[in-house]
N, C-alpha and C. Protein backbone atom coordinates (compact mmCIF):
# COMPACT_ATOMS: atom_id res chain seq x y z
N UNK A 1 21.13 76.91 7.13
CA UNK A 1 20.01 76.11 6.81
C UNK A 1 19.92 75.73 5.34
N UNK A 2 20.78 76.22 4.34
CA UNK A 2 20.98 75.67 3.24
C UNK A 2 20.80 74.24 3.12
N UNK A 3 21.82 73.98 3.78
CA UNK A 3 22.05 72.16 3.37
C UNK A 3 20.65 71.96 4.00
N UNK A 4 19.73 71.74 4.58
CA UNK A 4 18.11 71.36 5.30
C UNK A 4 17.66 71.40 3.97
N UNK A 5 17.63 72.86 3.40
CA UNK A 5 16.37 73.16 2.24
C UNK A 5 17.09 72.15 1.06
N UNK A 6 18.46 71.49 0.75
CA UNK A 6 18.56 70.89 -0.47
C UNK A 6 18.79 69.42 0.18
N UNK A 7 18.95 69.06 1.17
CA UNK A 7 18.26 67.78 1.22
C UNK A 7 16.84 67.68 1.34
N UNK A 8 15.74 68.06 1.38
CA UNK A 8 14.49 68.23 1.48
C UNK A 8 14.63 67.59 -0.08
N UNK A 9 14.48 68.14 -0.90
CA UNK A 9 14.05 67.17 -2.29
C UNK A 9 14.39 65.63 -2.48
N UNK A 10 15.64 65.41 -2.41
CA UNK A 10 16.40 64.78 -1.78
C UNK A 10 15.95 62.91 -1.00
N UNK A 11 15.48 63.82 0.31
CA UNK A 11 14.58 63.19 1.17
C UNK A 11 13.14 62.87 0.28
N UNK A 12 12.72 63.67 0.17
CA UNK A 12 11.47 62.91 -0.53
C UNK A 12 11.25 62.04 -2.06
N UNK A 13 12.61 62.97 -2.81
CA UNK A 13 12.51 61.65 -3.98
C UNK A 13 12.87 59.95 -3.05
N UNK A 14 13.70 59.69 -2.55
CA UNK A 14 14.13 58.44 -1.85
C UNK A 14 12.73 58.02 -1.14
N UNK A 15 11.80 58.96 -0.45
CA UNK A 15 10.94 58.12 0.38
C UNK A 15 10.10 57.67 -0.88
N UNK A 16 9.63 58.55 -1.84
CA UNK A 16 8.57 58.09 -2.83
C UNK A 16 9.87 56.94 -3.76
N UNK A 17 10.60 56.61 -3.67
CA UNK A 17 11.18 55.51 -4.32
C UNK A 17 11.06 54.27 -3.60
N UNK A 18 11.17 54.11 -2.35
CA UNK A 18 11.21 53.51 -0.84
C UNK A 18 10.01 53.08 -1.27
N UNK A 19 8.60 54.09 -1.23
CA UNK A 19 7.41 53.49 -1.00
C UNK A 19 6.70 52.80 -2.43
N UNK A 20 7.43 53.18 -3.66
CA UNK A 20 7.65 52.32 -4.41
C UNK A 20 7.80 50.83 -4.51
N UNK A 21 8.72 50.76 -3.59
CA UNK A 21 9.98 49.37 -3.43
C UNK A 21 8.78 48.96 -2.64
N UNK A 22 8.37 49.12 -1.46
CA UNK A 22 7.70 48.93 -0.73
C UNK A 22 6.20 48.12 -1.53
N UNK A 23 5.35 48.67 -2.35
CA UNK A 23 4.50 48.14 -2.75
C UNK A 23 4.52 47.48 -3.44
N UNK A 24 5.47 47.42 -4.57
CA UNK A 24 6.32 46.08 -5.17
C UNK A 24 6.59 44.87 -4.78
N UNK A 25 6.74 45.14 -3.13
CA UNK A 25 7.37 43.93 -2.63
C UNK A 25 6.18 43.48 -1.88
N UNK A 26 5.13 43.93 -2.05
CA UNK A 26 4.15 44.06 -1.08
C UNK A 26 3.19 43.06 -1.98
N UNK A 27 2.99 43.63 -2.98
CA UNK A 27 2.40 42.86 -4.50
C UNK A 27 3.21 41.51 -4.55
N UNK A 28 4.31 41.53 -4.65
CA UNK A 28 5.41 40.44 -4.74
C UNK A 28 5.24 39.29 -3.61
N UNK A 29 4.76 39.48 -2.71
CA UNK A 29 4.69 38.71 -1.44
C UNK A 29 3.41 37.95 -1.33
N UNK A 30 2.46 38.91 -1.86
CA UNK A 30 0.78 38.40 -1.76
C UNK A 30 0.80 37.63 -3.20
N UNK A 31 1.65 37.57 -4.32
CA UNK A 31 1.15 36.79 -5.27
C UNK A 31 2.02 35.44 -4.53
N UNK A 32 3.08 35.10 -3.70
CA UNK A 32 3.74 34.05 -3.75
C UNK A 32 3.05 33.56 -2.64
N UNK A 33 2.28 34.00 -1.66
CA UNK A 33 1.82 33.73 -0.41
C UNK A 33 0.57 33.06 -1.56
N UNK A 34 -0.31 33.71 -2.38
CA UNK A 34 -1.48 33.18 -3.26
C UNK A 34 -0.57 31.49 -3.68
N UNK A 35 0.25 31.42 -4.55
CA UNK A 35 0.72 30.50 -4.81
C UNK A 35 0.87 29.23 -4.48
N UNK A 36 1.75 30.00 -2.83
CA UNK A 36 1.77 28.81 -1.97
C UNK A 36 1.18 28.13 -1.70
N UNK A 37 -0.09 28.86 -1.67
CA UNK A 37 -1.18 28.37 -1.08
C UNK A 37 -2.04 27.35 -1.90
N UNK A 38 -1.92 27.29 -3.07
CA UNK A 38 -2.11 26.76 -4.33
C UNK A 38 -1.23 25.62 -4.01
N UNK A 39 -0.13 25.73 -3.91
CA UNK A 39 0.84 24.33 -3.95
C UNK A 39 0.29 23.56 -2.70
N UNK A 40 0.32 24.37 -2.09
CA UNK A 40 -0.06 23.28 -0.53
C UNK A 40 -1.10 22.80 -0.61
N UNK A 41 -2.48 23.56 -1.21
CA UNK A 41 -3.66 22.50 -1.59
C UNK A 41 -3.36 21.50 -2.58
N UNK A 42 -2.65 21.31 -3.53
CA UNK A 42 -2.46 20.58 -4.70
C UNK A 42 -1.65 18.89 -3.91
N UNK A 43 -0.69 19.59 -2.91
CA UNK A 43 -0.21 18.62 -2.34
C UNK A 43 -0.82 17.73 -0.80
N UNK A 44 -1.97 18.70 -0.73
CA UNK A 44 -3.21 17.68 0.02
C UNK A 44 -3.70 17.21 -0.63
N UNK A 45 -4.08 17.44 -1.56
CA UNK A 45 -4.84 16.56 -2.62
C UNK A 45 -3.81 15.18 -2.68
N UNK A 46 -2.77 15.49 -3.28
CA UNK A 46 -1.91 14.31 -3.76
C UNK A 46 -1.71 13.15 -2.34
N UNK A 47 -1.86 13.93 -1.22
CA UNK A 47 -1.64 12.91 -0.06
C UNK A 47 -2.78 12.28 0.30
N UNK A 48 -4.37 12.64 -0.06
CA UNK A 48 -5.43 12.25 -0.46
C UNK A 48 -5.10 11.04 -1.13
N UNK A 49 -4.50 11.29 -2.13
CA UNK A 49 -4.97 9.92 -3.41
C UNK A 49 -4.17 8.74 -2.63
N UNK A 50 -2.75 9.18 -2.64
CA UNK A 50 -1.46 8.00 -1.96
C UNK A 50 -1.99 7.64 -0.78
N UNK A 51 -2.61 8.20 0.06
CA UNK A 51 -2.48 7.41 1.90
C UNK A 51 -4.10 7.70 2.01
N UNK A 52 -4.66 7.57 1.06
CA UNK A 52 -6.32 7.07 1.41
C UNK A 52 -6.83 6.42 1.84
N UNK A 53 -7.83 6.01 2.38
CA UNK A 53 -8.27 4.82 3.37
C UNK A 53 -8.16 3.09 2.75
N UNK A 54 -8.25 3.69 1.32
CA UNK A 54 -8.78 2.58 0.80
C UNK A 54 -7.79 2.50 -0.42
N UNK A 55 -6.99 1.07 -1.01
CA UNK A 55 -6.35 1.40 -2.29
C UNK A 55 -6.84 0.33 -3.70
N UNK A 56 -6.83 0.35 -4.42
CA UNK A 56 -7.45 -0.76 -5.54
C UNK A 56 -6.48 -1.38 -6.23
N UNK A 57 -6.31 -2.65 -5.69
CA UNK A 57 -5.41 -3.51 -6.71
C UNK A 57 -6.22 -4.42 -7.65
N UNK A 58 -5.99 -4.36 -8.86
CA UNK A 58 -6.58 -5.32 -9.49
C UNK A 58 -8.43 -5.15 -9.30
N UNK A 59 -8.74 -3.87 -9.03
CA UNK A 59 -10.41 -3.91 -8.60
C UNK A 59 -10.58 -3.94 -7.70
N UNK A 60 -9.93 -4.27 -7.06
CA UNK A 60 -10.43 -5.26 -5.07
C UNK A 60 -9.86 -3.90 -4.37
N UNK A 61 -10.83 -3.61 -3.26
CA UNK A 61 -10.74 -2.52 -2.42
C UNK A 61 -9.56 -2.98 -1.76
N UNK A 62 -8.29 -2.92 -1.35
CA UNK A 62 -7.93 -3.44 -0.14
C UNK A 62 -7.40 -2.23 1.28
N UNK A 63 -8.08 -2.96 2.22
CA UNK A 63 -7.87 -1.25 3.20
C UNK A 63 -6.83 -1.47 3.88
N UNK A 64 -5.97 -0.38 4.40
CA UNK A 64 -4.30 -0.29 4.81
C UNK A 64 -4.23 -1.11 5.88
N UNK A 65 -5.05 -1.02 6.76
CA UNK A 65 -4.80 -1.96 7.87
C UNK A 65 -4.69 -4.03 7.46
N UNK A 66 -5.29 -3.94 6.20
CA UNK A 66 -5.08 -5.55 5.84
C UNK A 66 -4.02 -5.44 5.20
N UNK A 67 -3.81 -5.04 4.54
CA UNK A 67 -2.16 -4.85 3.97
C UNK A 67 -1.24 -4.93 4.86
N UNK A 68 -1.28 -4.51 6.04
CA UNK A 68 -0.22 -4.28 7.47
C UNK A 68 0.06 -5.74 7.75
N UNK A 69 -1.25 -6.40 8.10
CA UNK A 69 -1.41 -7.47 8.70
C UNK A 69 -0.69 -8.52 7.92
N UNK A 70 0.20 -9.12 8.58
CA UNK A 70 0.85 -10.29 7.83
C UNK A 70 1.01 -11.68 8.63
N UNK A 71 0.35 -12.53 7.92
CA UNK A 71 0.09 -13.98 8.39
C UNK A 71 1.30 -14.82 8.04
N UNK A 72 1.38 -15.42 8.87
CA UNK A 72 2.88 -16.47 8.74
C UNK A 72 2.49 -17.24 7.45
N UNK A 73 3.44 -17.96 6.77
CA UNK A 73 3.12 -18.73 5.86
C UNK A 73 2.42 -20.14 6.06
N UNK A 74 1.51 -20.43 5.83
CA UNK A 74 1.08 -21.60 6.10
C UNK A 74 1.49 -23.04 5.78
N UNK A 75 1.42 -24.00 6.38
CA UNK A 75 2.77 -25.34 6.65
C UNK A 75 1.87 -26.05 6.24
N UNK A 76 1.55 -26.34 4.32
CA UNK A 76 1.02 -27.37 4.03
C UNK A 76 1.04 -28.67 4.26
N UNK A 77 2.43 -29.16 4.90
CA UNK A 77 2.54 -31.00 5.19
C UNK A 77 1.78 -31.28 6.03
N UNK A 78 1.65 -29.87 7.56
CA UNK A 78 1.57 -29.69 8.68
C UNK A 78 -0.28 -29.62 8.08
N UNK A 79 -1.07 -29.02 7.34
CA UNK A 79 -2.16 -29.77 6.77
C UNK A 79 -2.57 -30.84 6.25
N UNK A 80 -1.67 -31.24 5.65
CA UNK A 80 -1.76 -32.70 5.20
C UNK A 80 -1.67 -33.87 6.25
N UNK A 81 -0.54 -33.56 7.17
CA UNK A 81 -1.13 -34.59 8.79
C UNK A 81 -2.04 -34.25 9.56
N UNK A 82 -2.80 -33.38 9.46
CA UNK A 82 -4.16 -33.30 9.87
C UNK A 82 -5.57 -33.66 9.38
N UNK A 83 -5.63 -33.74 7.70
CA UNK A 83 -6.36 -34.28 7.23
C UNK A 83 -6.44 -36.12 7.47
N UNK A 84 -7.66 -36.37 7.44
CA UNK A 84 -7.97 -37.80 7.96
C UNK A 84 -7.44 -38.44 6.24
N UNK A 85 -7.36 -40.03 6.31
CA UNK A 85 -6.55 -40.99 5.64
C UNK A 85 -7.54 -40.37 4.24
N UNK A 86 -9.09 -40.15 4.32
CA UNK A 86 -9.62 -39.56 2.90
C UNK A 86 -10.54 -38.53 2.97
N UNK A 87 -10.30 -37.36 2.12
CA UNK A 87 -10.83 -36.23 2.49
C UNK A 87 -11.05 -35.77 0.77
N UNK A 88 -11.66 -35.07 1.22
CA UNK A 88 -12.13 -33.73 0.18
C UNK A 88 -11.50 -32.31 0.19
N UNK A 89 -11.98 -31.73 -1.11
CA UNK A 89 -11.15 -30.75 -1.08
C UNK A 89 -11.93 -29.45 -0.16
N UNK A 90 -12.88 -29.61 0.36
CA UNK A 90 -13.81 -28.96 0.93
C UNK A 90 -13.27 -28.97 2.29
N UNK A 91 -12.92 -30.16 2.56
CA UNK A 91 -12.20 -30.40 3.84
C UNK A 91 -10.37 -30.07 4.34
N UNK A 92 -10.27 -28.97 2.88
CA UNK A 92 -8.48 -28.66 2.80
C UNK A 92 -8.67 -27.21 2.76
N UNK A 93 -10.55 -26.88 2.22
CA UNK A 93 -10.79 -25.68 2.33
C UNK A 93 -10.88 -24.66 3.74
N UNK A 94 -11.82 -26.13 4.49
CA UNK A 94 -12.01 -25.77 5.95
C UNK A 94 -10.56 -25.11 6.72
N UNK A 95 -9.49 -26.60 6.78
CA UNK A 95 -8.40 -26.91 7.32
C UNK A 95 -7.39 -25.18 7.12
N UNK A 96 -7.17 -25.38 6.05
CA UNK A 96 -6.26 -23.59 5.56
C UNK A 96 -6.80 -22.82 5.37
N UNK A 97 -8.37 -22.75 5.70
CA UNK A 97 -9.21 -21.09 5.86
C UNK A 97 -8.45 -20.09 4.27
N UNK A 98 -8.02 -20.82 3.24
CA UNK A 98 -7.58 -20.58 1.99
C UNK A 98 -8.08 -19.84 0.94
N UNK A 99 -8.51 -19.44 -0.16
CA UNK A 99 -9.30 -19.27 -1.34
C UNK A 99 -9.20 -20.66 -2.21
N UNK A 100 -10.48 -21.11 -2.74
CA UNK A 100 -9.94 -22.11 -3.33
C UNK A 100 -9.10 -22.16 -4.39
N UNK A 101 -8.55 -21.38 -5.14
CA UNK A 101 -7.38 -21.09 -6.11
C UNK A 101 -6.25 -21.78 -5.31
N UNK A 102 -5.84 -21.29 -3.84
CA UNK A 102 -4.47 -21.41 -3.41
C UNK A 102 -4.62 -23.45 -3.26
N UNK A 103 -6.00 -23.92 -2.48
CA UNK A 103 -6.16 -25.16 -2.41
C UNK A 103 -5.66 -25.96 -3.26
N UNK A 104 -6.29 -25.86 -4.39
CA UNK A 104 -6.44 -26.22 -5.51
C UNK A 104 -4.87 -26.84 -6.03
N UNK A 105 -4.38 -25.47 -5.61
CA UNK A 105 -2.39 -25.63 -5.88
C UNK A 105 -1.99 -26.22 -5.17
N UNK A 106 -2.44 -26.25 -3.95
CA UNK A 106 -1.46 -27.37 -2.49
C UNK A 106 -2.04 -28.60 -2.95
N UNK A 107 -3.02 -28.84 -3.31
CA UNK A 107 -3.45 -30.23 -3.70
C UNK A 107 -2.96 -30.78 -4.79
N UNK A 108 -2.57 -30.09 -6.15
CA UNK A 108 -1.87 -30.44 -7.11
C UNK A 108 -0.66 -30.48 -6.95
N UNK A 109 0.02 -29.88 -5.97
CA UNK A 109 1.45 -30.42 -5.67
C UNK A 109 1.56 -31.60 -4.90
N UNK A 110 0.50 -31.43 -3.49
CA UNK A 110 0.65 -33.29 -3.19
C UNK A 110 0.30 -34.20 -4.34
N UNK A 111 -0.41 -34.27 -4.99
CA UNK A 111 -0.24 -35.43 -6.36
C UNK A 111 0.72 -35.28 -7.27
N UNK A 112 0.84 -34.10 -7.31
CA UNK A 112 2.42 -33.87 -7.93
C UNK A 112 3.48 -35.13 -7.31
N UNK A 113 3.64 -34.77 -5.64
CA UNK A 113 4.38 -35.10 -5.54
C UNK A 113 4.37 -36.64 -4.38
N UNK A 114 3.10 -36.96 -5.17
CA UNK A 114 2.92 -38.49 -4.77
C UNK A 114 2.69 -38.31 -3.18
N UNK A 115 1.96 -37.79 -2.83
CA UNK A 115 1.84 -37.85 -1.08
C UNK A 115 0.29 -38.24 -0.96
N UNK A 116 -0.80 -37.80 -2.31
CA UNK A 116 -1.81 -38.14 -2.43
C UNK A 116 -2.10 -38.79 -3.48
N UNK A 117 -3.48 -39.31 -3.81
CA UNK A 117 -4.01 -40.02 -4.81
C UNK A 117 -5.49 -39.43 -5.31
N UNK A 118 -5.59 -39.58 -6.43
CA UNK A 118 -7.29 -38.76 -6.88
C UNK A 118 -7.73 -39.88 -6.12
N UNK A 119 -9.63 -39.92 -5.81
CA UNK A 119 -9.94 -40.89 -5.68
C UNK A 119 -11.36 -40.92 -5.78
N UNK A 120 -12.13 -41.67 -6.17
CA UNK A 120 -13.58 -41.34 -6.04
C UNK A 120 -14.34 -40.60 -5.14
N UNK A 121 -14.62 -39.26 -5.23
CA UNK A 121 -15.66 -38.81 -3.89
C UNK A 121 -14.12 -37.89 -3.14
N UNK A 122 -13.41 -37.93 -3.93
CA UNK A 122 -11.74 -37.22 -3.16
C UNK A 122 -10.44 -37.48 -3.56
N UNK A 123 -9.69 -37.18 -2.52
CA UNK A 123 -8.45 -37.84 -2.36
C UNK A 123 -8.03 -38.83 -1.16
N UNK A 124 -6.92 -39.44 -1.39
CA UNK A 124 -6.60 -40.49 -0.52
C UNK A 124 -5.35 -39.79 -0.09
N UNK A 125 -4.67 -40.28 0.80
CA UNK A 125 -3.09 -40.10 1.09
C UNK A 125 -2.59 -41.27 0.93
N UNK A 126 -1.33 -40.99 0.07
CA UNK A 126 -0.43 -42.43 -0.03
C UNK A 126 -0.15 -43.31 0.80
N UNK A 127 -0.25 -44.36 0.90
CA UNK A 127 0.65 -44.74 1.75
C UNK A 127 2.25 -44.99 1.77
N UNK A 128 2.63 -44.94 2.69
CA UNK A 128 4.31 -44.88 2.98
C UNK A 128 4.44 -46.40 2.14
N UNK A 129 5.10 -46.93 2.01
CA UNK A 129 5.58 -48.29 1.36
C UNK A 129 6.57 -48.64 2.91
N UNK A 130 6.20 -49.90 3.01
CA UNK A 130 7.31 -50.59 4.30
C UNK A 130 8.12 -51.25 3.23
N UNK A 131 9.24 -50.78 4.45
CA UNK A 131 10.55 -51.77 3.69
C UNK A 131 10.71 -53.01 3.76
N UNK A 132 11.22 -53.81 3.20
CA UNK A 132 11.01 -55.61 3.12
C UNK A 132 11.97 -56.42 2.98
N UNK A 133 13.46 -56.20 3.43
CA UNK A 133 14.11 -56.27 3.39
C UNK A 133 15.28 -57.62 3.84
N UNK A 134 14.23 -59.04 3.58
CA UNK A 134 14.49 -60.11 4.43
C UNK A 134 15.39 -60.87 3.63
């Protein structure tokens, strides 16, 4: 029974080292589990700010679902043969459901590009010129 009685010290320095290790790692686990937990709120937050209901460009609320939505480009000539021979710009407002900023530009490019005319009370549309060729 020798060898029993001198592992006995033995045995218990290792368990009180063990239970050492043990609470170390125990401490060690609950500060990184604290942590984590810290990171993972920090990174709800951050998914808060990025994918919020609502985002601000330039001031203007704009909400994700209008951003999604994308409208074909609109076929200014394809407005311009719908407007009657003299119209207003009120009546280019109606026609392209537009802001008047964008109007404003489709209309300065048809006079730009000679398809219209200023005219008292509006604009006119050019007329085509016939050929004459006798």
């Amino acid at each position: 029974m020798p060898r029993n009685a001198s592992l006995h010290p033995l045995l218990t320095a290792l368990e009180r080292k063990a239970t050492k290790a043990f609470a170390f790692l125990r401490q060690e686990i609950a500060k990184r589990e604290k942590e984590l937990a810290g990171l993972k709120a920090e990174v709800a937050q951050w998914k808060n700010v990025l994918s919020g209901p609502a985002r601000k460009t330039n001031g203007i609320s704009v909400s994700s679902q209008a951003r999604a939505t994308k409208r074909p480009r609109l076929d200014w000539s394809a407005v311009l043969q719908a407007l009657p021979a003299r119209f207003t710009t009120k009546e280019v407002l109606q026609k392209t459901k537009k802001p008047i900023e964008q109007v404003y530009a489709g209309i300065g490019r048809w006079v730009k590009d000679r398809k219209i005319k200023k005219v008292e009370n509006g604009y006119q549309k050019a007329s085509t010129p016939t050929s004459s060729r006798s």
